[in-house]
PDB file of N, CA and C in Angstrom:
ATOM      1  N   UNK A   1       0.847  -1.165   0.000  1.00  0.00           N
ATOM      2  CA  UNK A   1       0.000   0.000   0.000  1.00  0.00           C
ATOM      3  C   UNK A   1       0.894   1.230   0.000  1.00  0.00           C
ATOM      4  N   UNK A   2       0.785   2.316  -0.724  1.00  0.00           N
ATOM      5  CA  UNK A   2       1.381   3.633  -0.749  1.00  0.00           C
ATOM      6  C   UNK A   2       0.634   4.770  -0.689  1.00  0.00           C
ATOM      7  N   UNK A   3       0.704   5.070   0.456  1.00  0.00           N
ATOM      8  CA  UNK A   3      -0.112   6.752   1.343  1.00  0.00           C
ATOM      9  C   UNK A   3       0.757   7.753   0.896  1.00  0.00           C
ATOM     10  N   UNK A   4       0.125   8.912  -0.035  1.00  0.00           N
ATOM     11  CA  UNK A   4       1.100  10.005  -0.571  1.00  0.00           C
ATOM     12  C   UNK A   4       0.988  10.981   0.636  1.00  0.00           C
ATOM     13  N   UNK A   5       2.010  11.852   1.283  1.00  0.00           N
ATOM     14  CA  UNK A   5       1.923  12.664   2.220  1.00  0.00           C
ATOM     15  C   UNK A   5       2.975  13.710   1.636  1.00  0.00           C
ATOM     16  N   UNK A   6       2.865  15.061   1.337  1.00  0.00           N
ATOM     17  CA  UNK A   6       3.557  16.039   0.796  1.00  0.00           C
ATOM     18  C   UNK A   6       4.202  16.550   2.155  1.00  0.00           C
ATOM     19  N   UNK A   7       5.057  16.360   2.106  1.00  0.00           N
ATOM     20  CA  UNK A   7       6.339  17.113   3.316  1.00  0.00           C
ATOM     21  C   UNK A   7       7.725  17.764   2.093  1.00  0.00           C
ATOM     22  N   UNK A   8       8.029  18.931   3.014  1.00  0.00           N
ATOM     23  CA  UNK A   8       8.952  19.491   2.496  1.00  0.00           C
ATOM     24  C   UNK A   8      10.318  19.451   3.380  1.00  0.00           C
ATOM     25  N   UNK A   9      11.522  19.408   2.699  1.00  0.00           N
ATOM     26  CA  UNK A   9      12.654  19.292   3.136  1.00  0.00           C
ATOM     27  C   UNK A   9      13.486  20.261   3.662  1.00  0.00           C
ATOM     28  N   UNK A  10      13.358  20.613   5.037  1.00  0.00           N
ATOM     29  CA  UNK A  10      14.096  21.519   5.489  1.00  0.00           C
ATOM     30  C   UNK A  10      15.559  21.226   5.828  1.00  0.00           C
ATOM     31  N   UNK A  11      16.172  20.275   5.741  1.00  0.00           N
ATOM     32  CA  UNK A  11      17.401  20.516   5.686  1.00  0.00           C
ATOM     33  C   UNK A  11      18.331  19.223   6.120  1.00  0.00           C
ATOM     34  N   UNK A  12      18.897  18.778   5.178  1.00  0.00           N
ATOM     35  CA  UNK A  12      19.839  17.390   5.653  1.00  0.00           C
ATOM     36  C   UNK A  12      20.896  17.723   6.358  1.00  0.00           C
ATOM     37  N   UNK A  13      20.879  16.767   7.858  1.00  0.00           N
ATOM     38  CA  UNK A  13      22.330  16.961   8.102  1.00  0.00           C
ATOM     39  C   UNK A  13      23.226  16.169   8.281  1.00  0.00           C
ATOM     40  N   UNK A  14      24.289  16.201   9.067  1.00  0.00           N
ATOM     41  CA  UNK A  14      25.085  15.138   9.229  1.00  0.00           C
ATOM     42  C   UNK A  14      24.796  13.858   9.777  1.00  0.00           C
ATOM     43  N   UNK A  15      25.333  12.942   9.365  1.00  0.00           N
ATOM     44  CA  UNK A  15      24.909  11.256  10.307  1.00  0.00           C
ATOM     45  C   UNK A  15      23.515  10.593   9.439  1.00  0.00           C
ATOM     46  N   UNK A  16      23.803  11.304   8.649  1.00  0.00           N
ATOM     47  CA  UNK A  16      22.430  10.297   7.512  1.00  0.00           C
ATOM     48  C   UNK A  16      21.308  11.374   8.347  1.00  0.00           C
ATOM     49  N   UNK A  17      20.946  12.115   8.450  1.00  0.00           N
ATOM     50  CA  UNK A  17      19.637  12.544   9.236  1.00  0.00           C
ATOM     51  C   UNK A  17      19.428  13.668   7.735  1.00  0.00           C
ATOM     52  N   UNK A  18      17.714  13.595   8.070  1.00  0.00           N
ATOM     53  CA  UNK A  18      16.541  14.753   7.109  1.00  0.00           C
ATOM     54  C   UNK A  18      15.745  15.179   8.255  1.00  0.00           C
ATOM     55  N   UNK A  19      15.548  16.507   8.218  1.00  0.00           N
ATOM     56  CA  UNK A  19      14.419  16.885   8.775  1.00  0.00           C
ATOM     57  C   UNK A  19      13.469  17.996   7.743  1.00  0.00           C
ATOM     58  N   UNK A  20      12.122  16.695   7.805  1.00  0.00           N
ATOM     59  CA  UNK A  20      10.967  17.708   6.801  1.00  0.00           C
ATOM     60  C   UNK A  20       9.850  18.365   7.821  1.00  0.00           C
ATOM     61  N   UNK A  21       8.942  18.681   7.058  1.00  0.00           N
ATOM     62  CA  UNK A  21       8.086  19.365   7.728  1.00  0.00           C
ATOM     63  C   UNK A  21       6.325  18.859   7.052  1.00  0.00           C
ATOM     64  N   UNK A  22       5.844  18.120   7.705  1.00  0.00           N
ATOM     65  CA  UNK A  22       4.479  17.682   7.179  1.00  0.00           C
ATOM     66  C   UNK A  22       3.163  18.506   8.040  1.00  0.00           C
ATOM     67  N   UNK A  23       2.379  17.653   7.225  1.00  0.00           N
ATOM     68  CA  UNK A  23       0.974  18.012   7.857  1.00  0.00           C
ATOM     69  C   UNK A  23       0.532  16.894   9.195  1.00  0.00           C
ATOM     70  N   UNK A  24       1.139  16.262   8.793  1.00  0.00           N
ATOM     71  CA  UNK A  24       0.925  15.539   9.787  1.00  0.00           C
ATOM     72  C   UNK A  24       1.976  14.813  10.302  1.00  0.00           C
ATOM     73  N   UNK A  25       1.719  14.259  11.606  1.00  0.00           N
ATOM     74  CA  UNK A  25       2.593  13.751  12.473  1.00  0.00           C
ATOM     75  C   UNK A  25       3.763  12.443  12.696  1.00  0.00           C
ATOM     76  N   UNK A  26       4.627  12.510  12.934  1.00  0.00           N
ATOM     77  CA  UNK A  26       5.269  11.433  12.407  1.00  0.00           C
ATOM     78  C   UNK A  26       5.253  10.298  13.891  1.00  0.00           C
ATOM     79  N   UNK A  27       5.049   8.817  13.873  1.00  0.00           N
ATOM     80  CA  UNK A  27       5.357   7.922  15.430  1.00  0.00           C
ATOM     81  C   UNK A  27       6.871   7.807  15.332  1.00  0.00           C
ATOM     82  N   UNK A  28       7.334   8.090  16.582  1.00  0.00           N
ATOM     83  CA  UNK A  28       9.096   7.412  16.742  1.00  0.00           C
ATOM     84  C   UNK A  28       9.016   5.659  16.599  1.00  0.00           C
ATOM     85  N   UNK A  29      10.365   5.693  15.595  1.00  0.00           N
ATOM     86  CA  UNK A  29      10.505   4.511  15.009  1.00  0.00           C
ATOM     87  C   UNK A  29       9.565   4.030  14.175  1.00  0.00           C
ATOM     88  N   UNK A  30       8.477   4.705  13.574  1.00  0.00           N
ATOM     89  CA  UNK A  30       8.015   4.479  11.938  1.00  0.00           C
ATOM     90  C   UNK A  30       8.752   4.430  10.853  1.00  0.00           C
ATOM     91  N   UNK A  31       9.025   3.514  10.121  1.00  0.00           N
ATOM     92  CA  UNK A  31      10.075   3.301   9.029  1.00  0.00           C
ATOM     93  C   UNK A  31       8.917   3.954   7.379  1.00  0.00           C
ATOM     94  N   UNK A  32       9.040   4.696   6.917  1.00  0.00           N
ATOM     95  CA  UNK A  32       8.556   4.499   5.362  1.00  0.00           C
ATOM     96  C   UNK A  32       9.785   4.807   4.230  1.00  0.00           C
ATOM     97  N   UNK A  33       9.287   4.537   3.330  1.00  0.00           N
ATOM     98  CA  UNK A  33       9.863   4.778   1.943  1.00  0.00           C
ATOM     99  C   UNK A  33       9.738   7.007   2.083  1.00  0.00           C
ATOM    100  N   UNK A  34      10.553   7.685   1.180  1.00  0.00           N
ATOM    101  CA  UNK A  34      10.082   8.646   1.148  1.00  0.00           C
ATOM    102  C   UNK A  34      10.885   9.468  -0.742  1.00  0.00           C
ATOM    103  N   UNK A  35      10.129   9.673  -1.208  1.00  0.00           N
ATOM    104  CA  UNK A  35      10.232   9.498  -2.577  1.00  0.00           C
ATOM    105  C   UNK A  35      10.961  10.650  -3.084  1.00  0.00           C
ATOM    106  N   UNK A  36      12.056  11.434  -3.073  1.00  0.00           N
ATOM    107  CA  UNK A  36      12.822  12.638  -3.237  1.00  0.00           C
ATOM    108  C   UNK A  36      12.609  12.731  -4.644  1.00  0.00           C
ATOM    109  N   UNK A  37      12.008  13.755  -5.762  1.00  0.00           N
ATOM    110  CA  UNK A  37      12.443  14.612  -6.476  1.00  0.00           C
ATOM    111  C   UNK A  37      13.695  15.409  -6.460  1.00  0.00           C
ATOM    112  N   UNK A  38      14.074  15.189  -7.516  1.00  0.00           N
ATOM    113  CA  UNK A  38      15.077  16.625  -8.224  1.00  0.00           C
ATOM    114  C   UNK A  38      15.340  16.567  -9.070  1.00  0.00           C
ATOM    115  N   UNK A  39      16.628  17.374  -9.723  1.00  0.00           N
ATOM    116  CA  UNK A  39      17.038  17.449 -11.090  1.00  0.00           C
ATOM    117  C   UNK A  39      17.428  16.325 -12.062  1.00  0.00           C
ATOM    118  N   UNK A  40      17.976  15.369 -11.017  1.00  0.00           N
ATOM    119  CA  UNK A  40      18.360  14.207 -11.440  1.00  0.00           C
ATOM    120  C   UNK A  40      17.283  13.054 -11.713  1.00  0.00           C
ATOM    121  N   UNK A  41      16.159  13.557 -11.275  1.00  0.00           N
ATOM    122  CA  UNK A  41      14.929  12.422 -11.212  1.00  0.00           C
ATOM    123  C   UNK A  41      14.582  12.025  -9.470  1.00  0.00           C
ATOM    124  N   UNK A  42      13.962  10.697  -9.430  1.00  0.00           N
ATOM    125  CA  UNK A  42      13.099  10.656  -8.387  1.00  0.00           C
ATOM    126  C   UNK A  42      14.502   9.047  -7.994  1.00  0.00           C
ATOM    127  N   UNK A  43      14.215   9.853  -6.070  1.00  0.00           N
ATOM    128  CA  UNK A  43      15.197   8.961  -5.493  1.00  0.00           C
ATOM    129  C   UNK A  43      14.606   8.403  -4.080  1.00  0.00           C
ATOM    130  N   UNK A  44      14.428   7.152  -4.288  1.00  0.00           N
ATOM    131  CA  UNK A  44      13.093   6.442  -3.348  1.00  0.00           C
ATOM    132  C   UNK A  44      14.316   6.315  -1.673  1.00  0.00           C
ATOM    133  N   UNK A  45      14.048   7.090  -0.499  1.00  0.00           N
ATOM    134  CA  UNK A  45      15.250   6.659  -0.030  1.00  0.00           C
ATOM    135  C   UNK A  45      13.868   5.854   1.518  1.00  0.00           C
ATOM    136  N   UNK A  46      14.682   4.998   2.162  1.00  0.00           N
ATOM    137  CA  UNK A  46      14.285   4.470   3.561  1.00  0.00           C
ATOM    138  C   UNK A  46      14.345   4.941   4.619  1.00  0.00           C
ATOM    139  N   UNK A  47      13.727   5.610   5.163  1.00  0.00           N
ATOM    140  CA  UNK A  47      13.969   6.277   6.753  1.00  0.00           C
ATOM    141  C   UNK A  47      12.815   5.787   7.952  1.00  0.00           C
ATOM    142  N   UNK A  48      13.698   6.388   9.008  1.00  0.00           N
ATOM    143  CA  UNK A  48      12.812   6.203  10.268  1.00  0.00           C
ATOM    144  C   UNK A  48      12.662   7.323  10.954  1.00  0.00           C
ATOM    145  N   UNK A  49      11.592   7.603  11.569  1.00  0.00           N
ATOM    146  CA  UNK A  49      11.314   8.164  12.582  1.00  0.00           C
ATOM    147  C   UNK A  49      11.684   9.115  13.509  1.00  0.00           C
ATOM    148  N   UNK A  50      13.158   9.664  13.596  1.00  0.00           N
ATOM    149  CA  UNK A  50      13.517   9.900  15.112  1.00  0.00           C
ATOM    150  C   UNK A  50      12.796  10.521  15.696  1.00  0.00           C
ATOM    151  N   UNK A  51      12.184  11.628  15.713  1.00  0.00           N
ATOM    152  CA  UNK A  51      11.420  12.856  16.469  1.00  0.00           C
ATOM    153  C   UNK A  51      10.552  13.347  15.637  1.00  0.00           C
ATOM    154  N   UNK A  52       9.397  14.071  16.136  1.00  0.00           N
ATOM    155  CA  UNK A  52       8.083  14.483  15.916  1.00  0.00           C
ATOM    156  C   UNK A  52       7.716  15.494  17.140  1.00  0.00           C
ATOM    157  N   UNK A  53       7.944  16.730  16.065  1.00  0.00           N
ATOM    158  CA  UNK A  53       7.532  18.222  17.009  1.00  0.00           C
ATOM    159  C   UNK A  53       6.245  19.202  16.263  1.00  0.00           C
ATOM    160  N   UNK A  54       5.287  19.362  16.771  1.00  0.00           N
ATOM    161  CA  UNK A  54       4.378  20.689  16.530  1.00  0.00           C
ATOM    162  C   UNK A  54       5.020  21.596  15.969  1.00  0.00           C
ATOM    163  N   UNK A  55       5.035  22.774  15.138  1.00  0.00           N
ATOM    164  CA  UNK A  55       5.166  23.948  15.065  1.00  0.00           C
ATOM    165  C   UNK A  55       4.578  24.513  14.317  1.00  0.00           C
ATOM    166  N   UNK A  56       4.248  26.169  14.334  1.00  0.00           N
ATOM    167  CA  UNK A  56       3.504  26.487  13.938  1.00  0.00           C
ATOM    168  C   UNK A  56       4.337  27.495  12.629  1.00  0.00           C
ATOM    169  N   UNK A  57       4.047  27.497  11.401  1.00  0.00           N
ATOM    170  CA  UNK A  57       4.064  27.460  10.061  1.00  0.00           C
ATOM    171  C   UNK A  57       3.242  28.094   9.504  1.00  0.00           C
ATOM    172  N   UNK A  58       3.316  29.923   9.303  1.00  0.00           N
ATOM    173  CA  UNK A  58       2.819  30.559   8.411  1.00  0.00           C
ATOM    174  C   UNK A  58       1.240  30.718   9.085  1.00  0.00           C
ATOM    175  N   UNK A  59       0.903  30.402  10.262  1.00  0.00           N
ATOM    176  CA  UNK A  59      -0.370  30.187  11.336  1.00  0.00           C
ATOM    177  C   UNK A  59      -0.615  29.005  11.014  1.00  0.00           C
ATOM    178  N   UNK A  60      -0.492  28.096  10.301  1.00  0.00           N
ATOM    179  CA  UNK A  60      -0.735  26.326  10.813  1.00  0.00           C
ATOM    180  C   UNK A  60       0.378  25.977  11.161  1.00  0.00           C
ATOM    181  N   UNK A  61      -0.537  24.417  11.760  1.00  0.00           N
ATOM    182  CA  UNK A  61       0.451  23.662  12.698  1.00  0.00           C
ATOM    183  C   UNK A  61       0.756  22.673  11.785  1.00  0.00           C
ATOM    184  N   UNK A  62       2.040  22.685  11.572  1.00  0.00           N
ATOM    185  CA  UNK A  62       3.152  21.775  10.931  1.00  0.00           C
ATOM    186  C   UNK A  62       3.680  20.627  11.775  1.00  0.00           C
ATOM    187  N   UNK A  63       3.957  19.911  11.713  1.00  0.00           N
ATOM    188  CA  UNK A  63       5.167  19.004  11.464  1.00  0.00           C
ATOM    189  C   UNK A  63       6.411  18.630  11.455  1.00  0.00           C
ATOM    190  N   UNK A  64       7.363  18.902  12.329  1.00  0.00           N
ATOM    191  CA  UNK A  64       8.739  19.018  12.317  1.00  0.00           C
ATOM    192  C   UNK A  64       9.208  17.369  12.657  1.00  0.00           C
ATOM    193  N   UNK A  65       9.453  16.592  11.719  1.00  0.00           N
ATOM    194  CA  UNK A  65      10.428  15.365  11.608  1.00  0.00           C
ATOM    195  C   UNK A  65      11.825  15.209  11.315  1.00  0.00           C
ATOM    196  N   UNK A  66      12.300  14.636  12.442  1.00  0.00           N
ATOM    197  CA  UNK A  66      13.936  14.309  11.931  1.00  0.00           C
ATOM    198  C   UNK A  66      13.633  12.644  11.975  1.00  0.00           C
ATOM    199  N   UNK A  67      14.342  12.424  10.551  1.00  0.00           N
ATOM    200  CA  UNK A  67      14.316  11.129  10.043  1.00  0.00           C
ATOM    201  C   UNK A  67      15.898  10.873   9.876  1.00  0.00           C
ATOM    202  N   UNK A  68      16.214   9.678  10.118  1.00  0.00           N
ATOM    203  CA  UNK A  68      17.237   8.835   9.788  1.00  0.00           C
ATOM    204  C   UNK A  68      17.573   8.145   8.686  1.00  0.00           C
ATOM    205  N   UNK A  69      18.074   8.350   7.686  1.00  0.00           N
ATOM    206  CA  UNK A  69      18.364   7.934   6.562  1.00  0.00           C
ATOM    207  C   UNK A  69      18.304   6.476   6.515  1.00  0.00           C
ATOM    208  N   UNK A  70      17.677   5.449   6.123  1.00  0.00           N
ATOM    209  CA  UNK A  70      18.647   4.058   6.539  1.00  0.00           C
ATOM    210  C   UNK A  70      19.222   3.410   5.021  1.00  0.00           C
ATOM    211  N   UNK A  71      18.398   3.466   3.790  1.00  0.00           N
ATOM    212  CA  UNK A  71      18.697   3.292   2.263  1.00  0.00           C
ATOM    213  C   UNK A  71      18.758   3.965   1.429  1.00  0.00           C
ATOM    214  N   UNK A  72      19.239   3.749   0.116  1.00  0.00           N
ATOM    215  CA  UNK A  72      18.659   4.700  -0.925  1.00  0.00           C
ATOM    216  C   UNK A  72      19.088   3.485  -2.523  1.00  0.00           C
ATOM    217  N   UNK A  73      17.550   3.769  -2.732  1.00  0.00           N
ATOM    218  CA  UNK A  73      17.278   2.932  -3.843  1.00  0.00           C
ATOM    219  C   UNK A  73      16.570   3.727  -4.836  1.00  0.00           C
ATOM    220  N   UNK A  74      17.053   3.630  -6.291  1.00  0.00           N
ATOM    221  CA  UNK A  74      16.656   4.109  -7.328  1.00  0.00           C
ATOM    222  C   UNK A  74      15.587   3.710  -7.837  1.00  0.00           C
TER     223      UNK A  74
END
């Protein structure tokens, strides 16, 4: 089964970690697929979970996830 959820990428950092920003909430230690666009084309990578914070975004409440890189498959 594949649930589309539009999150945007605020910023990769060191140690394999992403942190995006959704509409909705992420559980610690949820693993999904997460499907990266860019110039180069579409790059399906594996992550988990680490943290899941509220914030508020332009007056809605966002989404702040730091995910753990774990694959990356074409």
């Amino acid at each position: 089964m594949r649930v589309g959820r539009d999150v945007s990428v605020a910023n990769a950092q060191a140690g394999g970690e992403l942190a995006v920003e959704s509409d909705v909430p992420g559980m610690v230690d949820e693993e999904f697929t997460l499907g990266l666009v860019g110039p180069e084309g579409r790059i399906d990578v594996r992550v988990k979970v680490i943290d899941s914070n509220p914030q508020i975004v332009d007056g809605l409440v966002r989404h702040r996830l730091r995910l753990l890189m774990l694959d990356t498959a074409r």
